[in-house]
C-alpha atoms as a PDB file:
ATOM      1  CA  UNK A   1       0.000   0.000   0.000  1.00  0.00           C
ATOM      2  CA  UNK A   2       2.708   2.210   0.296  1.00  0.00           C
ATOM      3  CA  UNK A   3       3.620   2.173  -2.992  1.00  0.00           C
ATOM      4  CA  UNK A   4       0.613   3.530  -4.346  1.00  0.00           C
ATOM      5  CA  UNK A   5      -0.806   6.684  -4.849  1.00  0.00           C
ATOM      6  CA  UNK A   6      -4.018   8.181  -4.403  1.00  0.00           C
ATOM      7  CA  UNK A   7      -4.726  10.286  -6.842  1.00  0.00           C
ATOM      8  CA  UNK A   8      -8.582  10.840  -6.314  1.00  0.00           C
ATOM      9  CA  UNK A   9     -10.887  11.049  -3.415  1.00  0.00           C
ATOM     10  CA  UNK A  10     -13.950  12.744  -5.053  1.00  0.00           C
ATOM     11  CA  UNK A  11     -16.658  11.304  -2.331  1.00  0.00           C
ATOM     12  CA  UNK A  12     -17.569  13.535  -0.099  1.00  0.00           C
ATOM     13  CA  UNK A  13     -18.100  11.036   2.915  1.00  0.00           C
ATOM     14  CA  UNK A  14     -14.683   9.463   2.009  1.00  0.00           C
ATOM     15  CA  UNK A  15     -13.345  12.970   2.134  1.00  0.00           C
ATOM     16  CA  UNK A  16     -14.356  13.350   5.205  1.00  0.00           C
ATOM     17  CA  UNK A  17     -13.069   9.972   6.559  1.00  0.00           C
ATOM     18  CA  UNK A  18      -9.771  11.271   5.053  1.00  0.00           C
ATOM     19  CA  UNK A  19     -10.223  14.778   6.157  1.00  0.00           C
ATOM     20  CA  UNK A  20      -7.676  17.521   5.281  1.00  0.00           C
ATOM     21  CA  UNK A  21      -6.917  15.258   2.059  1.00  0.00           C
ATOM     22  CA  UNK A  22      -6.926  17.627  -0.990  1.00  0.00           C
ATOM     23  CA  UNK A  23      -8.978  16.778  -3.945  1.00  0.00           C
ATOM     24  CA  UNK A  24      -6.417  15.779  -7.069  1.00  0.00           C
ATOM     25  CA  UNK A  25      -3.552  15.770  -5.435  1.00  0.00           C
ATOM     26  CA  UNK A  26      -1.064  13.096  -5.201  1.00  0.00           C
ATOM     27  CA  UNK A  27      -0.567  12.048  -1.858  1.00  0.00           C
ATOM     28  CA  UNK A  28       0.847   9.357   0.317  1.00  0.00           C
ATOM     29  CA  UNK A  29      -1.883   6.177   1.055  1.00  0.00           C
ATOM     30  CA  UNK A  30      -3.662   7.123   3.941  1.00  0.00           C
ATOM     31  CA  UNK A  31      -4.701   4.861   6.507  1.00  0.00           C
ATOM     32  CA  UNK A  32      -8.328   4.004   6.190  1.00  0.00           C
ATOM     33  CA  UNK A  33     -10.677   4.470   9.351  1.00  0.00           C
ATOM     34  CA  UNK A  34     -12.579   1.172  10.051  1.00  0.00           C
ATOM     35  CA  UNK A  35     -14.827  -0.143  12.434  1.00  0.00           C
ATOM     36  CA  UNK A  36     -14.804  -4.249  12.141  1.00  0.00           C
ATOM     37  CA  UNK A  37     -15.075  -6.904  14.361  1.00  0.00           C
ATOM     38  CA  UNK A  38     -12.729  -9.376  14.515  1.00  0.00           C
ATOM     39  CA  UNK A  39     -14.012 -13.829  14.058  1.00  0.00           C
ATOM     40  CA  UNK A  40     -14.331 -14.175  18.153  1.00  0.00           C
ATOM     41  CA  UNK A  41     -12.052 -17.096  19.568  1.00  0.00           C
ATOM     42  CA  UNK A  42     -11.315 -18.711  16.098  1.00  0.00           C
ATOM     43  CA  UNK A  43      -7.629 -19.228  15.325  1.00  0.00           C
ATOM     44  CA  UNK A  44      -8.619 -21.509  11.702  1.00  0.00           C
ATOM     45  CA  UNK A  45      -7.778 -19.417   8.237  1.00  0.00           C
ATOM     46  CA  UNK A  46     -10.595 -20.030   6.137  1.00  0.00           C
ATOM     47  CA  UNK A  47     -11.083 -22.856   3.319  1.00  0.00           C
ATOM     48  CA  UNK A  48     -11.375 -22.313  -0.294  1.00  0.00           C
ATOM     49  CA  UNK A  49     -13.666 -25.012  -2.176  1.00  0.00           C
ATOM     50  CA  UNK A  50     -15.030 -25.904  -5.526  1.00  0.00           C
ATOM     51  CA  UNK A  51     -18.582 -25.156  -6.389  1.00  0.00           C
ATOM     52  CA  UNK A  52     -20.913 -24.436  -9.504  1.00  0.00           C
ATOM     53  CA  UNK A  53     -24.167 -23.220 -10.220  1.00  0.00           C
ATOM     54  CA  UNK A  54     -26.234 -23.958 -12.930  1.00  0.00           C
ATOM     55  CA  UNK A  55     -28.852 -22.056 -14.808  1.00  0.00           C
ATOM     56  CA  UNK A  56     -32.161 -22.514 -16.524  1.00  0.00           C
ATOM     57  CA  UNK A  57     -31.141 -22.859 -19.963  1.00  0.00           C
ATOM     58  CA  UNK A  58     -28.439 -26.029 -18.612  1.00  0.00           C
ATOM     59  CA  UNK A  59     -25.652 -23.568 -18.098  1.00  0.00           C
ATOM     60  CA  UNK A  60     -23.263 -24.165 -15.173  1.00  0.00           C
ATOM     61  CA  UNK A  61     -21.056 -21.735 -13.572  1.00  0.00           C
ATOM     62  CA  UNK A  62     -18.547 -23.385 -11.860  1.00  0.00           C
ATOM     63  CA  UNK A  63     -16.612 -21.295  -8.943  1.00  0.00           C
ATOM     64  CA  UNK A  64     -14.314 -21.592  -6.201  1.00  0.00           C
ATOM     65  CA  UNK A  65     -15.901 -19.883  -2.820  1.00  0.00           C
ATOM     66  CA  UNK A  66     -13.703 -18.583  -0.011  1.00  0.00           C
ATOM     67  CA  UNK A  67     -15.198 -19.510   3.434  1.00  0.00           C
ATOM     68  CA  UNK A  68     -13.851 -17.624   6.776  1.00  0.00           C
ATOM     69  CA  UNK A  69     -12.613 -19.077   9.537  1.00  0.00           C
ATOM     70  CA  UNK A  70     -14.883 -20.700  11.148  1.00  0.00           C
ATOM     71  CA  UNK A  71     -17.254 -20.228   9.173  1.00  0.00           C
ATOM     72  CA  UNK A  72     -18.977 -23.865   9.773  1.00  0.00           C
ATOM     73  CA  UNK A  73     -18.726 -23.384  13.439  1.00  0.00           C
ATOM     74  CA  UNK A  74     -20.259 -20.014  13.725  1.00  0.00           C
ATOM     75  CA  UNK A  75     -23.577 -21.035  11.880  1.00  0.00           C
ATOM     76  CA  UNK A  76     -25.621 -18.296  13.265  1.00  0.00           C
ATOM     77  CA  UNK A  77     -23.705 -15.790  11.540  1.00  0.00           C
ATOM     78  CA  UNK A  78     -24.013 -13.923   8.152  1.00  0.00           C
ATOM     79  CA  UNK A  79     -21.241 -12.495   6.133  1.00  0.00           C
ATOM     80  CA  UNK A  80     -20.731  -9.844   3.056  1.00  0.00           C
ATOM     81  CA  UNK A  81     -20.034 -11.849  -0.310  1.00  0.00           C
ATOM     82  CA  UNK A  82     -16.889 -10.550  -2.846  1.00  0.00           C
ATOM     83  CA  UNK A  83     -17.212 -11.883  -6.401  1.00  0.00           C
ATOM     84  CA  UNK A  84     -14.319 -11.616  -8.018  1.00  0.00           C
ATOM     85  CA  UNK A  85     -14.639 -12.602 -11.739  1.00  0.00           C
ATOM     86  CA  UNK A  86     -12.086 -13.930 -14.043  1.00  0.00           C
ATOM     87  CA  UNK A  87     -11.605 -16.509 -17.067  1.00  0.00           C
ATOM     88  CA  UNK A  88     -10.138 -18.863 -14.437  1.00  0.00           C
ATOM     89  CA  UNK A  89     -12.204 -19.818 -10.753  1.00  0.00           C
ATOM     90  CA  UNK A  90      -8.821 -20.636  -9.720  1.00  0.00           C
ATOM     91  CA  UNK A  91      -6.438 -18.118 -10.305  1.00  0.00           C
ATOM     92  CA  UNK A  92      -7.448 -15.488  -7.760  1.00  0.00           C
ATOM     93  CA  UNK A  93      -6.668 -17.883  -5.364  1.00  0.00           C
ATOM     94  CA  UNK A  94      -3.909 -19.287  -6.793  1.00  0.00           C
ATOM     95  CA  UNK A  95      -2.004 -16.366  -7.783  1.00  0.00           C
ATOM     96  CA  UNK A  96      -3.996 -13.137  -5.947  1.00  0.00           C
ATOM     97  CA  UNK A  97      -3.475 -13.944  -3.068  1.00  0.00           C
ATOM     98  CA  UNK A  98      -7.356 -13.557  -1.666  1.00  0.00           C
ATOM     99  CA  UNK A  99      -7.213 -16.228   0.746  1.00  0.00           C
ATOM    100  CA  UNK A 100      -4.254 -15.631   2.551  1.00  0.00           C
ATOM    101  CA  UNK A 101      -4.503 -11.963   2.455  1.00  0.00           C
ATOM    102  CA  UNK A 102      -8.593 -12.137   3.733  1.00  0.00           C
ATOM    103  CA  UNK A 103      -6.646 -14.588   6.624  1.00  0.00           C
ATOM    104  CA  UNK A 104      -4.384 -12.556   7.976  1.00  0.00           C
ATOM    105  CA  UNK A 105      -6.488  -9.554   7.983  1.00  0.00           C
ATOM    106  CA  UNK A 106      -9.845 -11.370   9.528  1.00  0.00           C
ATOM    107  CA  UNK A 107      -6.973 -12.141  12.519  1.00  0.00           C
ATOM    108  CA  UNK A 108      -5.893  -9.366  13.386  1.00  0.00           C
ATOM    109  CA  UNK A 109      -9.268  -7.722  13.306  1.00  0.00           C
ATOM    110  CA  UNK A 110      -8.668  -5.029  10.536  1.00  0.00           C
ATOM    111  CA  UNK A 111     -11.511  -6.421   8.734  1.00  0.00           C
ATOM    112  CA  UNK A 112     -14.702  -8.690   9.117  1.00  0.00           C
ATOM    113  CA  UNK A 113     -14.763 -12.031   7.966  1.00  0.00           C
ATOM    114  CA  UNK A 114     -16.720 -12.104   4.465  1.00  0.00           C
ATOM    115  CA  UNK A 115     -16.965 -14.959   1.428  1.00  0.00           C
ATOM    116  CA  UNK A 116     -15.218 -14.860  -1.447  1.00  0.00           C
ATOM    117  CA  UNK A 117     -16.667 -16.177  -4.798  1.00  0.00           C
ATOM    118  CA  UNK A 118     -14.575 -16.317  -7.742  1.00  0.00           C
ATOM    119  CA  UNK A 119     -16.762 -17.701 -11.081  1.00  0.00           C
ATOM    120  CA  UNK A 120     -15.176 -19.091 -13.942  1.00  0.00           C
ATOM    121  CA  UNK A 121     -16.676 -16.178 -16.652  1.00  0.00           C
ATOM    122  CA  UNK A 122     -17.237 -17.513 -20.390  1.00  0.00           C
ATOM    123  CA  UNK A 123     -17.096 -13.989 -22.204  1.00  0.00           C
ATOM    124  CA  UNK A 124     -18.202 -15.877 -25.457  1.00  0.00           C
ATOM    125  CA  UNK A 125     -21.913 -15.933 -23.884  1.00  0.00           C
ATOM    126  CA  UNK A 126     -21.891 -12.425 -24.741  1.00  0.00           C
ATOM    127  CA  UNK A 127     -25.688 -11.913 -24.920  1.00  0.00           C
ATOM    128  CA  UNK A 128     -26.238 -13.385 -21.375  1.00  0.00           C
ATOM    129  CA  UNK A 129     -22.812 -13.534 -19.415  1.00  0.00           C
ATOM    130  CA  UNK A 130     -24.464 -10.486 -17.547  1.00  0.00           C
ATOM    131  CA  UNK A 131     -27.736 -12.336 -16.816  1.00  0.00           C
ATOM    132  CA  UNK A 132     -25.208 -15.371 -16.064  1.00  0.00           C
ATOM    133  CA  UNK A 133     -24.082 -13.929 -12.615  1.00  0.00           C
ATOM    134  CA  UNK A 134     -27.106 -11.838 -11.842  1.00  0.00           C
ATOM    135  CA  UNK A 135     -30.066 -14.314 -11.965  1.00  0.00           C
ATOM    136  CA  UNK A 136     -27.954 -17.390 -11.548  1.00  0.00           C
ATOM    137  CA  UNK A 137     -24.694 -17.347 -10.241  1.00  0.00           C
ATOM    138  CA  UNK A 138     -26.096 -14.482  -7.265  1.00  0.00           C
ATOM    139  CA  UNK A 139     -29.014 -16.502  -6.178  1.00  0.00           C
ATOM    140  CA  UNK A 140     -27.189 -19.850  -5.904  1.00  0.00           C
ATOM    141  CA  UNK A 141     -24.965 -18.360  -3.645  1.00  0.00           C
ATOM    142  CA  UNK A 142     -27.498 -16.883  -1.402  1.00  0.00           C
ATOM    143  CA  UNK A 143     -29.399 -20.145  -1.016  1.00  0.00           C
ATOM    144  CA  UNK A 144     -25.917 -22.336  -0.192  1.00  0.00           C
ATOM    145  CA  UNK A 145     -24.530 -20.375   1.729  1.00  0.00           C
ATOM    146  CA  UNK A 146     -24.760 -18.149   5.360  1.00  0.00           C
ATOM    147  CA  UNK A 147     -24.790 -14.626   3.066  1.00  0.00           C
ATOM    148  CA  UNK A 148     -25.936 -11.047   4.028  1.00  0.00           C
ATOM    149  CA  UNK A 149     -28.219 -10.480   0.753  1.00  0.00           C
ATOM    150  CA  UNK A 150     -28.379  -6.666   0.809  1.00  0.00           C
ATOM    151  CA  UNK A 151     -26.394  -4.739  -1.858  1.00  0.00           C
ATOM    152  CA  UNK A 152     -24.434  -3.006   0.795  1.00  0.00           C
ATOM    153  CA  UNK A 153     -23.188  -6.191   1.652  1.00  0.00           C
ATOM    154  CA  UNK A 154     -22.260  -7.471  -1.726  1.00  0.00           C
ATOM    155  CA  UNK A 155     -19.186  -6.190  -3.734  1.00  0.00           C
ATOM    156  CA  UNK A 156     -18.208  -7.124  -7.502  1.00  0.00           C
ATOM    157  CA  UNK A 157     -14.381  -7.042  -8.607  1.00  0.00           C
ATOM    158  CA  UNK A 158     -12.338  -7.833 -11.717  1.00  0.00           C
ATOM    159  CA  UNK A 159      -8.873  -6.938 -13.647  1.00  0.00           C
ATOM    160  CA  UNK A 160      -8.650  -6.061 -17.422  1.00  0.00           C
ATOM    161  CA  UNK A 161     -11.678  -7.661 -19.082  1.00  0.00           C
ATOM    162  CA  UNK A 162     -12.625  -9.114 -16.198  1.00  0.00           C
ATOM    163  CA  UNK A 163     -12.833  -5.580 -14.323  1.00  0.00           C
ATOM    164  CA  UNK A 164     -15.071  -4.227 -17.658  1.00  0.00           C
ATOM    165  CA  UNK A 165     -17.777  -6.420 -16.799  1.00  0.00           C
ATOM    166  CA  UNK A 166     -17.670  -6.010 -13.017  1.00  0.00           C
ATOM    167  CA  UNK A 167     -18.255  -2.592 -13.757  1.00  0.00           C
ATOM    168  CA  UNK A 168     -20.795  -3.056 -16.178  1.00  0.00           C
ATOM    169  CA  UNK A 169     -22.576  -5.420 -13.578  1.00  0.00           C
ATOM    170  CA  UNK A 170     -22.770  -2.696 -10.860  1.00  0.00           C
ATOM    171  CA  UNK A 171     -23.848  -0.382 -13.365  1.00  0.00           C
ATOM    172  CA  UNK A 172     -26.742  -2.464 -14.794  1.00  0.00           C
ATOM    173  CA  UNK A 173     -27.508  -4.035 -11.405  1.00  0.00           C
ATOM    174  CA  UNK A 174     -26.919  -1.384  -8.997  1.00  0.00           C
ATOM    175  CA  UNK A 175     -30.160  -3.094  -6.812  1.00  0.00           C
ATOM    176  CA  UNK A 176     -27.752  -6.431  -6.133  1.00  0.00           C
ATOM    177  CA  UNK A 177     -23.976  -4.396  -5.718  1.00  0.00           C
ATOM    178  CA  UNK A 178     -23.358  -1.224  -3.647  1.00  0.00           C
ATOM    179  CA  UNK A 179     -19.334  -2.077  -3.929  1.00  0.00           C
ATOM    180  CA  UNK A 180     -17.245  -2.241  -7.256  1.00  0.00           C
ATOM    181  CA  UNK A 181     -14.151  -2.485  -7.900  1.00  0.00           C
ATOM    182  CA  UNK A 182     -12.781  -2.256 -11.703  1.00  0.00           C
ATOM    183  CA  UNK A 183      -8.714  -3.216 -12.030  1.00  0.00           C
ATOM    184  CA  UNK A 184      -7.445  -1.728 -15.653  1.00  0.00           C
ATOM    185  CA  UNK A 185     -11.061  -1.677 -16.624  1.00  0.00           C
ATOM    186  CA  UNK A 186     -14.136  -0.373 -16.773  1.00  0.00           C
ATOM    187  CA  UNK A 187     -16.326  -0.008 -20.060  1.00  0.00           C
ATOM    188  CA  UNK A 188     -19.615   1.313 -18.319  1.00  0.00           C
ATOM    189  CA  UNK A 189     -18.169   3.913 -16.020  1.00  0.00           C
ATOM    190  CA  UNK A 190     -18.733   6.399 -18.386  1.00  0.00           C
ATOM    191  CA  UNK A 191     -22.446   4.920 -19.439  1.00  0.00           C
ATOM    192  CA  UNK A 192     -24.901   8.271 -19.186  1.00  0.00           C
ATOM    193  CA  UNK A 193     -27.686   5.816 -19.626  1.00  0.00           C
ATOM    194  CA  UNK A 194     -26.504   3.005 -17.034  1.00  0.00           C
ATOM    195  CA  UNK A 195     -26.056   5.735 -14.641  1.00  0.00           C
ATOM    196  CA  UNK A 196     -29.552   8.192 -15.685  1.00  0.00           C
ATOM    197  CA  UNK A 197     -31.718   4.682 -15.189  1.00  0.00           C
ATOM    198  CA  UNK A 198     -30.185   3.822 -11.276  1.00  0.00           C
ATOM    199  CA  UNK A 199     -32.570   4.568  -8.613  1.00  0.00           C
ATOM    200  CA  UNK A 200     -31.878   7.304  -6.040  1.00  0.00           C
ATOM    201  CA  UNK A 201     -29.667   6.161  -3.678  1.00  0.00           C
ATOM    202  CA  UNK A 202     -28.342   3.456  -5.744  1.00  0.00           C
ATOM    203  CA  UNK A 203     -24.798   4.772  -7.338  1.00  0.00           C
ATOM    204  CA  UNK A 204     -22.531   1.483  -6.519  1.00  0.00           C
ATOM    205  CA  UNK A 205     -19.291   2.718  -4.576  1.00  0.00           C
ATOM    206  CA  UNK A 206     -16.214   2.364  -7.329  1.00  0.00           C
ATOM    207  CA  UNK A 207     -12.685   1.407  -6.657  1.00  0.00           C
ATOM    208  CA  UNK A 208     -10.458   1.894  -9.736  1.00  0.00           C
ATOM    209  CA  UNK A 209      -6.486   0.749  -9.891  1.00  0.00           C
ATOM    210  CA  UNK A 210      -4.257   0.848 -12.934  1.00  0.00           C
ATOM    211  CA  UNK A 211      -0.084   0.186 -13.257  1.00  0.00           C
ATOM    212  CA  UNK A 212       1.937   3.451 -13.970  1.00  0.00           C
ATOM    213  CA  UNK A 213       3.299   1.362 -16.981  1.00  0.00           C
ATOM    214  CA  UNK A 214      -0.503  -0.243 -17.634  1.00  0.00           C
ATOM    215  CA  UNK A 215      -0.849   1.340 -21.136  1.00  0.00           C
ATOM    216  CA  UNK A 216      -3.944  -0.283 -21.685  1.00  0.00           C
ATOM    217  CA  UNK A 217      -6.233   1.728 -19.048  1.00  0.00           C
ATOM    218  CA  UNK A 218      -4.114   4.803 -17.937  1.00  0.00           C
ATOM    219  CA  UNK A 219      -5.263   7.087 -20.254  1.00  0.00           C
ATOM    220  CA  UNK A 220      -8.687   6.327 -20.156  1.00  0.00           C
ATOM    221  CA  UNK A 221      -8.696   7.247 -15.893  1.00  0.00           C
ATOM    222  CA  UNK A 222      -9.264  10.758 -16.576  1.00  0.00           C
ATOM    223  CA  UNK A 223     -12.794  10.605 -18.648  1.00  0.00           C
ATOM    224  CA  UNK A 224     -14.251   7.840 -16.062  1.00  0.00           C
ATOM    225  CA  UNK A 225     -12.984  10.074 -13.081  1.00  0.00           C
ATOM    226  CA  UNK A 226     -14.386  13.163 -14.801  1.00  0.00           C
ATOM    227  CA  UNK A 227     -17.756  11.132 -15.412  1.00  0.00           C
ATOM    228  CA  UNK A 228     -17.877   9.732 -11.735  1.00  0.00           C
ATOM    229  CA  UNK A 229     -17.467  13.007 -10.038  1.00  0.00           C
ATOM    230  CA  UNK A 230     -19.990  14.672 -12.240  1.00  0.00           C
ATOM    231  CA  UNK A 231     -22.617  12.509 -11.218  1.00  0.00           C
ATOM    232  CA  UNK A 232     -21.864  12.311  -7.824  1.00  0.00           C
ATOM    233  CA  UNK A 233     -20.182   8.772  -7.790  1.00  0.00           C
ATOM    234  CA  UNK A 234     -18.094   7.600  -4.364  1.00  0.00           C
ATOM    235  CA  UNK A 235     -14.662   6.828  -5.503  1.00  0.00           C
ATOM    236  CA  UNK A 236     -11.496   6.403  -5.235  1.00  0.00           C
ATOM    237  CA  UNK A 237      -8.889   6.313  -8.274  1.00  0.00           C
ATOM    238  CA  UNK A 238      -5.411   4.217  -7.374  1.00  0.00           C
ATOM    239  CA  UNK A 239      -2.352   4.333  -9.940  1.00  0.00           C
ATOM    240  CA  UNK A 240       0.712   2.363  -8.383  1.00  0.00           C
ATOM    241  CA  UNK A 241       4.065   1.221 -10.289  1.00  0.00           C
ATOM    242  CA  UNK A 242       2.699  -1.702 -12.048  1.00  0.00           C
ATOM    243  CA  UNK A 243       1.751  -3.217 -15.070  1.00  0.00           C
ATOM    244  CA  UNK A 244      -1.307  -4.736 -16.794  1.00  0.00           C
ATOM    245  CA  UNK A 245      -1.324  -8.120 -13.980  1.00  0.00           C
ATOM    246  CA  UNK A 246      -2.637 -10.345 -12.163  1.00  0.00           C
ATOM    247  CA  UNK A 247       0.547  -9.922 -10.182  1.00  0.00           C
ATOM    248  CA  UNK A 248       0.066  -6.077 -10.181  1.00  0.00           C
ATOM    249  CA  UNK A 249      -3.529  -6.778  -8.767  1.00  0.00           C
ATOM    250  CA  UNK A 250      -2.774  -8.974  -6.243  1.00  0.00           C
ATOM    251  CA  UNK A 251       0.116  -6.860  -4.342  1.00  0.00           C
ATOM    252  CA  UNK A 252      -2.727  -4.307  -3.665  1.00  0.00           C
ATOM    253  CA  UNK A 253      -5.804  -7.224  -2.745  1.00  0.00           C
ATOM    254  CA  UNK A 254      -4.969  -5.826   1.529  1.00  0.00           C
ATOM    255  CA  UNK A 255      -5.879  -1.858   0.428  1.00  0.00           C
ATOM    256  CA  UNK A 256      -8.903  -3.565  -1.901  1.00  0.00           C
ATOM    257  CA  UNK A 257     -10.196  -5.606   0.862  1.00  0.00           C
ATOM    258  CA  UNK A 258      -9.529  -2.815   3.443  1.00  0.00           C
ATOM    259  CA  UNK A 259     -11.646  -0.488   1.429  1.00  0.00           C
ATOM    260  CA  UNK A 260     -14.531  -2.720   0.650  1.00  0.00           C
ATOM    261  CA  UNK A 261     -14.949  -3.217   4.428  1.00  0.00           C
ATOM    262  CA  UNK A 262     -15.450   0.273   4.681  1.00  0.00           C
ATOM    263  CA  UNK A 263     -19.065  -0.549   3.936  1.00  0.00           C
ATOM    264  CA  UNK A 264     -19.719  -3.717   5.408  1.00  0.00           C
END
């Protein structure tokens, strides 16, 4: 985290968590202010297992879930739900370090223990891939597994292609995700019509990153930023020394999770 920079905080209530921060001005990374509550007596990491869903039309989703520690011991409680998307369930946990990260964090009470669902995304289903995790992939989770079904409680994350559509999924389902987070990507954060059709009060809360040397998305920060903050968006834009990676990604998943608690 402290080799990033923040170069936007255009939220007014994360302005004032970060008061006497100017607006567009590179600065150090601040600490962020939390309130969480650390697992109670559980000294377990969490599990990561293999899952799918499947879908009216014979489609299957398959995923790998994140559970917390003690998660099946503590089966009165509820927790906040991450979807991460990707071409591969497995390499978020394999190589972005989710697990491990969401472990050592849930410890040492600097954030509450959530799930972690990372579907497999066929972006060849063009005309329903959308559909896919809205009206499938969201509901199976919710009926397998101990989640907290409100929208504040449910974030949406994804790098390069991956981050397009979990910005395009906030946009066009801003009832199911009040959290996004869109890593060298974001096609709809400049949609006028995505964002004129979302009910009051239902603007998703956006967390953009991009590499210094990510030559794919760099240049495009500046018109989503300028779109965000004209409508009023929550957000915060990160640009650290990085590239277009997985790798990139993953050695900032501590100040992703960190902020996504924020609103659970």
């Amino acid at each position: 985290m402290s080799d990033s920079k923040y170069l936007a905080w255009l939220s007014l209530p994360l302005m004032i968590l970060m008061a006497g921060w100017p607006v567009l001005t590179p600065a150090a990374s601040p600490q962020l202010l939390l309130t969480t509550t650390a697992t109670p007596a559980c000294a377990e990491d969490g599990v990561v297992r293999n899952g799918s869903a499947a879908g009216a039309d014979g489609f299957t989703i398959p995923f790998q879930i994140y559970l917390p520690p003690c998660y099946e011991e503590q089966t009165s409680v509820s927790y906040p739900v991450l979807y991460l998307l990707g071409r591969d369930e497995t390499a978020w946990f394999r190589h972005g370090r989710v697990a491990e990260t969401a472990d050592r964090m849930i410890h040492t009470g600097e954030i509450s223990p959530f799930i972690a669902i990372t579907p497999r995304i066929d972006f060849y289903r063009v005309d329903t891939l959308f559909a896919d995790c809205a009206d499938t992939l969201i509901p199976y989770v919710d009926a397998h597994y101990r989640t907290l079904t409100d929208r504040r409680h449910r974030a949406v994350a994804g790098g390069s292609g991956a981050g397009d559509m979990a910005s395009c999924l906030a946009f066009m389902y801003p009832g199911r995700f009040e959290n996004a987070g869109a890593f060298a990507g974001g096609w709809c954060l400049d949609r006028q019509d995505l964002i004129d059709a979302m009910p009051a009060g239902q603007r998703p809360r956006v967390f953009m990153d991009t590499g210094d040397r990510d030559t794919t998305t760099v240049h495009s920060m500046p018109l989503w930023t300028q779109v965000l903050a004209e409508n009023g968006f929550h957000f915060v834009l990160n640009i650290g020394p990085g590239d277009h990676s997985l790798e990139y990604w993953a050695s900032n998943m501590e100040m992703y999770l960190r902020w996504w608690a924020q609103a659970w």
